[in-house]
PDB file of N, CA and C in Angstrom:
ATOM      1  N   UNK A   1     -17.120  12.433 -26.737  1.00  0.00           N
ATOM      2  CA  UNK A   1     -17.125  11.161 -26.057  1.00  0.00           C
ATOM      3  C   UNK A   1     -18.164  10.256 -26.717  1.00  0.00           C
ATOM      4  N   UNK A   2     -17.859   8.985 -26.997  1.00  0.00           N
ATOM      5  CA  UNK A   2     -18.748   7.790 -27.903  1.00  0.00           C
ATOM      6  C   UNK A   2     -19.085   7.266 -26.661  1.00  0.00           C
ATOM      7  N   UNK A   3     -20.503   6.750 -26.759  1.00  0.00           N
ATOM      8  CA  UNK A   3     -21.032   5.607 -25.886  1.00  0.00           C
ATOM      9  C   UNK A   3     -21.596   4.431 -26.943  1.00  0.00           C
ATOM     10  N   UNK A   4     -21.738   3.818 -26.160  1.00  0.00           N
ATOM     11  CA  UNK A   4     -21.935   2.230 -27.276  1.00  0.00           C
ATOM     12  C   UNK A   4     -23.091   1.929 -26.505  1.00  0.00           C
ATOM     13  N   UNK A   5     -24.200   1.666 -27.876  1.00  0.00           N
ATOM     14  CA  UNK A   5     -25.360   1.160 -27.856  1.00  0.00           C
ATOM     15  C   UNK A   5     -25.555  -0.396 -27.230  1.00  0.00           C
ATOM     16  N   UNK A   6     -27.279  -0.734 -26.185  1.00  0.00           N
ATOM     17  CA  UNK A   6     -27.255  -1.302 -25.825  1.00  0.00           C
ATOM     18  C   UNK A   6     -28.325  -2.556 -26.371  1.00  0.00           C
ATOM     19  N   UNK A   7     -28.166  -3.453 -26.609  1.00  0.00           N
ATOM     20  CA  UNK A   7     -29.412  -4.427 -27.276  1.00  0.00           C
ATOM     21  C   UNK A   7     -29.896  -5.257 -26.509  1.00  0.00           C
ATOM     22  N   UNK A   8     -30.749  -5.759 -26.849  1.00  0.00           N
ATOM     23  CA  UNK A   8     -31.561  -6.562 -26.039  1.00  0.00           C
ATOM     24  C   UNK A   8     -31.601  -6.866 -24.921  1.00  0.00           C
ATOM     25  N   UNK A   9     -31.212  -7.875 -24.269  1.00  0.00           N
ATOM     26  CA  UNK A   9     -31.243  -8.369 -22.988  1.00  0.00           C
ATOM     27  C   UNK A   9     -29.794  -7.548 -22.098  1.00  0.00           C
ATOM     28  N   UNK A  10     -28.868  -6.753 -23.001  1.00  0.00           N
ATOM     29  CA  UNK A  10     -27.750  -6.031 -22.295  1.00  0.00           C
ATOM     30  C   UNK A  10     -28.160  -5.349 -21.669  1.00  0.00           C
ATOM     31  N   UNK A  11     -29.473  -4.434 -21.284  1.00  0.00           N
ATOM     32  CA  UNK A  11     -29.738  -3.905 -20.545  1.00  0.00           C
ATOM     33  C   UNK A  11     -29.408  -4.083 -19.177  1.00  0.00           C
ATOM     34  N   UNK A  12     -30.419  -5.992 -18.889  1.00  0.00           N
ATOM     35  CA  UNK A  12     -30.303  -6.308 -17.514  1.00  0.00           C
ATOM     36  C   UNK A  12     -28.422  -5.966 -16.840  1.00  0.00           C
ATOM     37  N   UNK A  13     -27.505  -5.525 -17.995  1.00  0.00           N
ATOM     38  CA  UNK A  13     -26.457  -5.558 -17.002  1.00  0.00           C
ATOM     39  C   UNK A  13     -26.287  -4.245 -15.626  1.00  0.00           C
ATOM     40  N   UNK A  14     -27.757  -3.534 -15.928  1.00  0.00           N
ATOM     41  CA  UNK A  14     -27.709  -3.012 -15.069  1.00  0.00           C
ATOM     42  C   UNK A  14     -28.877  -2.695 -13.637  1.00  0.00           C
ATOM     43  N   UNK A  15     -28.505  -3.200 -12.810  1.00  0.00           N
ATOM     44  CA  UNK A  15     -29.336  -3.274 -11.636  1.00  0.00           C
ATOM     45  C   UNK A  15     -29.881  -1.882 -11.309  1.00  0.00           C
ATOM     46  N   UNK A  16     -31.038  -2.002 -10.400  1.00  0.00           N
ATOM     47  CA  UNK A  16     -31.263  -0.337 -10.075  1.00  0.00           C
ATOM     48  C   UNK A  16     -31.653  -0.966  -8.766  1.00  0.00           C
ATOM     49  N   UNK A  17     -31.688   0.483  -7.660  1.00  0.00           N
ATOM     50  CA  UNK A  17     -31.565   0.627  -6.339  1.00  0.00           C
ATOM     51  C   UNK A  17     -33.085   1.307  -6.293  1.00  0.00           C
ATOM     52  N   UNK A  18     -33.934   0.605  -5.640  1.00  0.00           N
ATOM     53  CA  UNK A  18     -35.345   1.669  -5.683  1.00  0.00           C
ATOM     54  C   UNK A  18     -35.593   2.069  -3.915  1.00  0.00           C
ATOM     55  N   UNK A  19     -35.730   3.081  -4.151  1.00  0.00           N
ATOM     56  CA  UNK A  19     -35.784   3.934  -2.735  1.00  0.00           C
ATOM     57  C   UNK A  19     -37.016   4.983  -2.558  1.00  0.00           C
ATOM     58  N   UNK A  20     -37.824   4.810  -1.876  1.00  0.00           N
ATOM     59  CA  UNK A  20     -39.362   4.908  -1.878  1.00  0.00           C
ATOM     60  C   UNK A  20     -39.407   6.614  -1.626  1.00  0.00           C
ATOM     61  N   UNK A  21     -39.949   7.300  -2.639  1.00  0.00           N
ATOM     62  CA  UNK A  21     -40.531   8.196  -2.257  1.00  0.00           C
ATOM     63  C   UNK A  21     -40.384   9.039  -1.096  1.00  0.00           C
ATOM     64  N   UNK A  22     -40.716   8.650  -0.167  1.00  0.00           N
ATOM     65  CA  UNK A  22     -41.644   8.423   1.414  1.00  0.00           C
ATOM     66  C   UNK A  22     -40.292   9.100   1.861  1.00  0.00           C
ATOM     67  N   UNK A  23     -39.424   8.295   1.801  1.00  0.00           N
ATOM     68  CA  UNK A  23     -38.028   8.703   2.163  1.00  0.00           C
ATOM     69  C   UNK A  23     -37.667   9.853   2.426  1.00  0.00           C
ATOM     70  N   UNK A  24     -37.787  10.673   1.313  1.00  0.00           N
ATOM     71  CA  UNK A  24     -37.481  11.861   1.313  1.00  0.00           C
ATOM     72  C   UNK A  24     -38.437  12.943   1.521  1.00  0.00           C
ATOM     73  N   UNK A  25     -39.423  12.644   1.568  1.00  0.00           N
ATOM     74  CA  UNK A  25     -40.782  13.664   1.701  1.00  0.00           C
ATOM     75  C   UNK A  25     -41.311  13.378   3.327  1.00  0.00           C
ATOM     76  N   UNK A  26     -41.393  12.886   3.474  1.00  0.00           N
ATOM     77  CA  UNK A  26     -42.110  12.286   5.054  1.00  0.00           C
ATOM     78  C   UNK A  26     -41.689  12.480   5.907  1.00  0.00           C
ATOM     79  N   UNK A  27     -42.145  13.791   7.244  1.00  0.00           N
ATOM     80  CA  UNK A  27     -41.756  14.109   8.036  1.00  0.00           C
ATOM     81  C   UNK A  27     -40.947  13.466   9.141  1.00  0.00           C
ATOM     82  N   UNK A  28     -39.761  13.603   9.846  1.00  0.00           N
ATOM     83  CA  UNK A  28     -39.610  12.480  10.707  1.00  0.00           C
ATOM     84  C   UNK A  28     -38.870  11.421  10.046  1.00  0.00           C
ATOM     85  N   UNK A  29     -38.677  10.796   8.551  1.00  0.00           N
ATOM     86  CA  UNK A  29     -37.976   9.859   7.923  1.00  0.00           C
ATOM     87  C   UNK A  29     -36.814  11.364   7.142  1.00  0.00           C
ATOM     88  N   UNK A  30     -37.711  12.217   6.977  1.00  0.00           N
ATOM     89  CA  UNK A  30     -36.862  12.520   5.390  1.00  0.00           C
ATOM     90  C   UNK A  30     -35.142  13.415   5.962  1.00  0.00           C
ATOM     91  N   UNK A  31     -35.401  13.450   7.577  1.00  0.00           N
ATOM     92  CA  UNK A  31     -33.723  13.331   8.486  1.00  0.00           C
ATOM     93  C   UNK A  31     -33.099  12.432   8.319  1.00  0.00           C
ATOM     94  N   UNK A  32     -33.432  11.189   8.217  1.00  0.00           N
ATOM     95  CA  UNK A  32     -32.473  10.105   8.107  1.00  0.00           C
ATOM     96  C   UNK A  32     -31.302  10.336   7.061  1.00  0.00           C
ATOM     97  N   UNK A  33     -30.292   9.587   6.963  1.00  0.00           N
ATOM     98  CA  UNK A  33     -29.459  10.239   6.217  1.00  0.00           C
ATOM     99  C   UNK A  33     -29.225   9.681   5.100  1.00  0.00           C
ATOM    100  N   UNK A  34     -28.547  10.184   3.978  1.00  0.00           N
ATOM    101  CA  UNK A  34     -28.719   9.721   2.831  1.00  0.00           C
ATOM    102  C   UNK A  34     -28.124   7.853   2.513  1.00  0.00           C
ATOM    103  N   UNK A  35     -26.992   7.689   3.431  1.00  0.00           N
ATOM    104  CA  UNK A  35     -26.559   6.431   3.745  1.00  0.00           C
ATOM    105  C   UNK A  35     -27.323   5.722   4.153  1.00  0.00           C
ATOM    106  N   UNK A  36     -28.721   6.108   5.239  1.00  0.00           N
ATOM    107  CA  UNK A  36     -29.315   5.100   5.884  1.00  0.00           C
ATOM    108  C   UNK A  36     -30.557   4.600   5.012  1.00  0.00           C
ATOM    109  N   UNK A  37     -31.136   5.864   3.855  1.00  0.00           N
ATOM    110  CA  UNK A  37     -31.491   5.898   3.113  1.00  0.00           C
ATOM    111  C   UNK A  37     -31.219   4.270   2.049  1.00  0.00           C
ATOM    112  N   UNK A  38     -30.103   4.538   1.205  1.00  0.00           N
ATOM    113  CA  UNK A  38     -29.406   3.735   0.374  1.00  0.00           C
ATOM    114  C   UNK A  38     -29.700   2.649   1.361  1.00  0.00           C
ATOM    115  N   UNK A  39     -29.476   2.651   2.240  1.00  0.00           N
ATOM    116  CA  UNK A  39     -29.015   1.122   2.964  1.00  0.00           C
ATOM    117  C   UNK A  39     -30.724   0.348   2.859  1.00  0.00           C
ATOM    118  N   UNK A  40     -31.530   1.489   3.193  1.00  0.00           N
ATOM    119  CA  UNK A  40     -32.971   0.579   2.848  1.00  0.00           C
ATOM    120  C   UNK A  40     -33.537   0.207   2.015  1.00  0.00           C
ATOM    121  N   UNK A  41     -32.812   0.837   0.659  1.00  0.00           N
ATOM    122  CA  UNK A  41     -32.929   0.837  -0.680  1.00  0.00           C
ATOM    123  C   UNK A  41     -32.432  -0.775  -0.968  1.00  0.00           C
ATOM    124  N   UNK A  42     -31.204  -0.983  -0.457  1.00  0.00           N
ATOM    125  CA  UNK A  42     -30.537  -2.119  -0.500  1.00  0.00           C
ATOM    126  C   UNK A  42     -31.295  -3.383  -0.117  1.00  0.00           C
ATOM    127  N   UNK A  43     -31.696  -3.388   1.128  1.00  0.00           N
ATOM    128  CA  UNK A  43     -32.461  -3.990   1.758  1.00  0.00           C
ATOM    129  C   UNK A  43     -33.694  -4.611   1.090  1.00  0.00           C
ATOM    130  N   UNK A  44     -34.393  -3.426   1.057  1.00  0.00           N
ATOM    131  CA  UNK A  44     -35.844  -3.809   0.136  1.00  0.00           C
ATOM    132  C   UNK A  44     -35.319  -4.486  -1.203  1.00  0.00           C
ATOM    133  N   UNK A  45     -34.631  -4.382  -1.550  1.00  0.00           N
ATOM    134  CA  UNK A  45     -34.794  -4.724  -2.598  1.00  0.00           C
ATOM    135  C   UNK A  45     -33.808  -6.349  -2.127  1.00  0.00           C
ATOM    136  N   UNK A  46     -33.140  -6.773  -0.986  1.00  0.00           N
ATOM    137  CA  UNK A  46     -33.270  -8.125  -0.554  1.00  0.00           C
ATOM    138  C   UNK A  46     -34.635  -8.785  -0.299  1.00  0.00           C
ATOM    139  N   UNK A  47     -35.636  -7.894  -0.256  1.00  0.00           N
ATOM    140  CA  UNK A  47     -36.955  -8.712   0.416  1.00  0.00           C
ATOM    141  C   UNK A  47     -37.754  -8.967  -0.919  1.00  0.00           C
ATOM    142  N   UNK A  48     -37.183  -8.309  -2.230  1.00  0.00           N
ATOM    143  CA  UNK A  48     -37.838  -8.449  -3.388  1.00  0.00           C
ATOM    144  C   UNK A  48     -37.648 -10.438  -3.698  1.00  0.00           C
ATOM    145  N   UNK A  49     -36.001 -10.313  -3.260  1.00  0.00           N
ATOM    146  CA  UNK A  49     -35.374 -11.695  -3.828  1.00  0.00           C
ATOM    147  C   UNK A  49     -35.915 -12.611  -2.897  1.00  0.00           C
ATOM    148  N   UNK A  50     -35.711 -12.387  -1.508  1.00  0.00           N
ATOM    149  CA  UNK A  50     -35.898 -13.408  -0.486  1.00  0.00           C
ATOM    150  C   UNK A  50     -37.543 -13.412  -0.806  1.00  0.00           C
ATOM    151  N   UNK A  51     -38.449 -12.818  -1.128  1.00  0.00           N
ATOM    152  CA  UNK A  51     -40.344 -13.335  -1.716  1.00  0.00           C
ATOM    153  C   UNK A  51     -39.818 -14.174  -2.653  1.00  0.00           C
ATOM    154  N   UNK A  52     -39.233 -13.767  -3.492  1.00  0.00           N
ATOM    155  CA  UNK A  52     -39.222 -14.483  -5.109  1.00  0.00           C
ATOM    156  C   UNK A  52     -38.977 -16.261  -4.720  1.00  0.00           C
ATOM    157  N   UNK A  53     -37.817 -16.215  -3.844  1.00  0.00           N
ATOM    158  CA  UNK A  53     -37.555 -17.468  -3.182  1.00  0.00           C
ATOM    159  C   UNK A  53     -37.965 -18.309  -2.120  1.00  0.00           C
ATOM    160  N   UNK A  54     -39.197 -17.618  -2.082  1.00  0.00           N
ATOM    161  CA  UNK A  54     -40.132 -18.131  -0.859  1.00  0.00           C
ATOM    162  C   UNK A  54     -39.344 -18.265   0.838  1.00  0.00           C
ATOM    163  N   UNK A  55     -38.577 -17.769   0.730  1.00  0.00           N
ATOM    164  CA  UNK A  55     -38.201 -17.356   2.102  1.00  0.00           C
ATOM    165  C   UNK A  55     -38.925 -16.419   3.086  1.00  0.00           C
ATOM    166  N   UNK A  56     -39.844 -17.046   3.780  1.00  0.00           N
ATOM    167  CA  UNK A  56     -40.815 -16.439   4.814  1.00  0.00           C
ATOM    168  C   UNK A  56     -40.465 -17.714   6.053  1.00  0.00           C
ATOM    169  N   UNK A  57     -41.357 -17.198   7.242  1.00  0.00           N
ATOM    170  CA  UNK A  57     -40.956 -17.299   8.398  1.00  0.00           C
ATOM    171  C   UNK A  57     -42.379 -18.583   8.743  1.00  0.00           C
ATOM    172  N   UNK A  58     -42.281 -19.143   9.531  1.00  0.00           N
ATOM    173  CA  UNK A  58     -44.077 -19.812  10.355  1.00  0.00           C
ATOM    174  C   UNK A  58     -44.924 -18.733   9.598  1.00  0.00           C
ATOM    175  N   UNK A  59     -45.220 -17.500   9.916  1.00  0.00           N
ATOM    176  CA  UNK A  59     -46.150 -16.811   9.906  1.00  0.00           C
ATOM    177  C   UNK A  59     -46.400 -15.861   8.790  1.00  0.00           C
ATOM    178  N   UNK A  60     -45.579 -16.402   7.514  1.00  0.00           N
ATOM    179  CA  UNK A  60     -45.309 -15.905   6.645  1.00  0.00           C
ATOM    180  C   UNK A  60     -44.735 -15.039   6.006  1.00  0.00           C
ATOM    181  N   UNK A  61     -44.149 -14.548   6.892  1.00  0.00           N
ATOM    182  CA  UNK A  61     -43.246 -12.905   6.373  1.00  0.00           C
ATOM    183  C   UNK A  61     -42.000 -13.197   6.208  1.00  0.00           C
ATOM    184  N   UNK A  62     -41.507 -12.458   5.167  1.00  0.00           N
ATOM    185  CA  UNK A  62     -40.296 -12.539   4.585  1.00  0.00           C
ATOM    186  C   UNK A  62     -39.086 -12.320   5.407  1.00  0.00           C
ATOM    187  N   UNK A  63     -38.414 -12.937   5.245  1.00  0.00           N
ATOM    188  CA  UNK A  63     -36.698 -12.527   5.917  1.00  0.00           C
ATOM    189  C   UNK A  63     -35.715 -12.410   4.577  1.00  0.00           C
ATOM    190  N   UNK A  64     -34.930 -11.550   4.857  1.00  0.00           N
ATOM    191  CA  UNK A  64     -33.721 -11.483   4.266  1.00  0.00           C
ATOM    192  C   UNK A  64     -32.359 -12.192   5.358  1.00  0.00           C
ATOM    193  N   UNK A  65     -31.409 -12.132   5.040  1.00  0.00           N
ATOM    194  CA  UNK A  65     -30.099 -12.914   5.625  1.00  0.00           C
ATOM    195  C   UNK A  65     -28.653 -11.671   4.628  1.00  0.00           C
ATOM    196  N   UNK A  66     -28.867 -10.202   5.342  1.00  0.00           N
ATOM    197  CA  UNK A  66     -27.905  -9.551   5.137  1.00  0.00           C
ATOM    198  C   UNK A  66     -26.843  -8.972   6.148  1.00  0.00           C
ATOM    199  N   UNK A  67     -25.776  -9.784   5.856  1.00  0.00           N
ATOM    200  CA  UNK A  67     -24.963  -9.489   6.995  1.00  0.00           C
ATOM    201  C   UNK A  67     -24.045  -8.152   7.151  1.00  0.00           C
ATOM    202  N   UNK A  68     -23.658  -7.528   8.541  1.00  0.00           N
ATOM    203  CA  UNK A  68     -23.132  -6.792   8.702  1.00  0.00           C
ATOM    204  C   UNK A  68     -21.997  -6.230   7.547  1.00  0.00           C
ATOM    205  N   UNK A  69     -21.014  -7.252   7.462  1.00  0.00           N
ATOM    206  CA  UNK A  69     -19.943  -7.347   6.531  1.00  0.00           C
ATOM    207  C   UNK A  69     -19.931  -6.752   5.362  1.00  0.00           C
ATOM    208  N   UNK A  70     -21.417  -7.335   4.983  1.00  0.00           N
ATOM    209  CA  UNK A  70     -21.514  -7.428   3.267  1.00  0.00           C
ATOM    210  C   UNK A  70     -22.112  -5.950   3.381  1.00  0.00           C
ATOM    211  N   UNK A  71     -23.137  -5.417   4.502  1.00  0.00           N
ATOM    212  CA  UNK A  71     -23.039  -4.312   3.842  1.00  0.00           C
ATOM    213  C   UNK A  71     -22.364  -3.171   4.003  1.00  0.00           C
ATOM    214  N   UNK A  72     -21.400  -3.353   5.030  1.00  0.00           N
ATOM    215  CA  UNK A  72     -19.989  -2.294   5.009  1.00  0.00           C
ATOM    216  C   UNK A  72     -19.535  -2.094   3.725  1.00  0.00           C
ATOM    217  N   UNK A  73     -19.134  -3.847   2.747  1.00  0.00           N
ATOM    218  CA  UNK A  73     -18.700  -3.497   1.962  1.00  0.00           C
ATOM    219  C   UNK A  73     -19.493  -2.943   0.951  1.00  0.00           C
ATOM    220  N   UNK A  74     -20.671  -3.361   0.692  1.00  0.00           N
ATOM    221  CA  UNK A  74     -21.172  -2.436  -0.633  1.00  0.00           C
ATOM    222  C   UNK A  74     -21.469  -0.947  -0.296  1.00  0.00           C
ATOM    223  N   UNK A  75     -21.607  -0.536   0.671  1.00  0.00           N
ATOM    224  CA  UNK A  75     -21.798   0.984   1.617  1.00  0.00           C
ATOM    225  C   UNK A  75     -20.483   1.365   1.080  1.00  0.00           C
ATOM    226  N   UNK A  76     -18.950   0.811   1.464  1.00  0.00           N
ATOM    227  CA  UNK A  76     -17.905   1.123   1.331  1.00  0.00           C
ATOM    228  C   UNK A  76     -17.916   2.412   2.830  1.00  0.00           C
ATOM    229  N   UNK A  77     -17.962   1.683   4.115  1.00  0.00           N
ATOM    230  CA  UNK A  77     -17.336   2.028   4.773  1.00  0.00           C
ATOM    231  C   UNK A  77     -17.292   0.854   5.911  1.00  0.00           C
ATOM    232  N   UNK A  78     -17.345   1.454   7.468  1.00  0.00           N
ATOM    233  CA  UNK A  78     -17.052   0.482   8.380  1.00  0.00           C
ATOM    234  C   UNK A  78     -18.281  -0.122   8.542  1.00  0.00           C
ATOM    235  N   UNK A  79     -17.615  -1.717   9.527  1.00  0.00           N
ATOM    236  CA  UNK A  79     -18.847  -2.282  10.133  1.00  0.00           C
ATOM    237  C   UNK A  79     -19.609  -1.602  10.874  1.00  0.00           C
ATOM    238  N   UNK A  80     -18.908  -1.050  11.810  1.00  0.00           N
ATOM    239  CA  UNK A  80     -19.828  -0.003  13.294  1.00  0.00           C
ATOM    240  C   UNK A  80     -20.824   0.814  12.140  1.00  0.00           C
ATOM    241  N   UNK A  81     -20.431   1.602  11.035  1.00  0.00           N
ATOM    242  CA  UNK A  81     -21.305   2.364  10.795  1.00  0.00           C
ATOM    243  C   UNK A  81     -22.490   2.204   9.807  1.00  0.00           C
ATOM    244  N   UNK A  82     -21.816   0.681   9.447  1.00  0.00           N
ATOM    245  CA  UNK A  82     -22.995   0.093   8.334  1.00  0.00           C
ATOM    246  C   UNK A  82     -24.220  -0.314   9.615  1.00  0.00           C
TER     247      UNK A  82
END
């Protein structure tokens, strides 16, 4: 099997999902499940974009604006269970 080399800036075509450590080691979190996991992975890394864009609140803290929908679909399952 050939794979094809990547140059310069082709890299960025790929995003990464960062999911803390903590997650999986930390008593009490590291039950949660691997979906709910991902899903915070997802998340945080909305609060990376929503800082970048100065989206904070009166009191300064960040909000994201991720809706139910959107993350059924990138989860790839239902609303109820996203």
């Amino acid at each position: 099997m050939a794979y094809e080399y990547f140059y310069g800036r082709e890299t960025n075509k790929f995003m990464f999902i960062r999911i803390p450590k903590l997650m999986f080691e930390l008593e009490g979190v590291r039950e949660i499940s691997l979906e709910a996991k991902l899903m915070y992975g997802l998340l945080l890394d909305r609060v990376g974009l929503s800082a970048e864009n100065g989206w904070t609140d009166d009191e300064g803290r960040v909000y994201i604006i991720y809706t139910m929908d959107k993350a059924a679909k990138v989860l790839g399952c239902s609303v109820r269970k996203a």
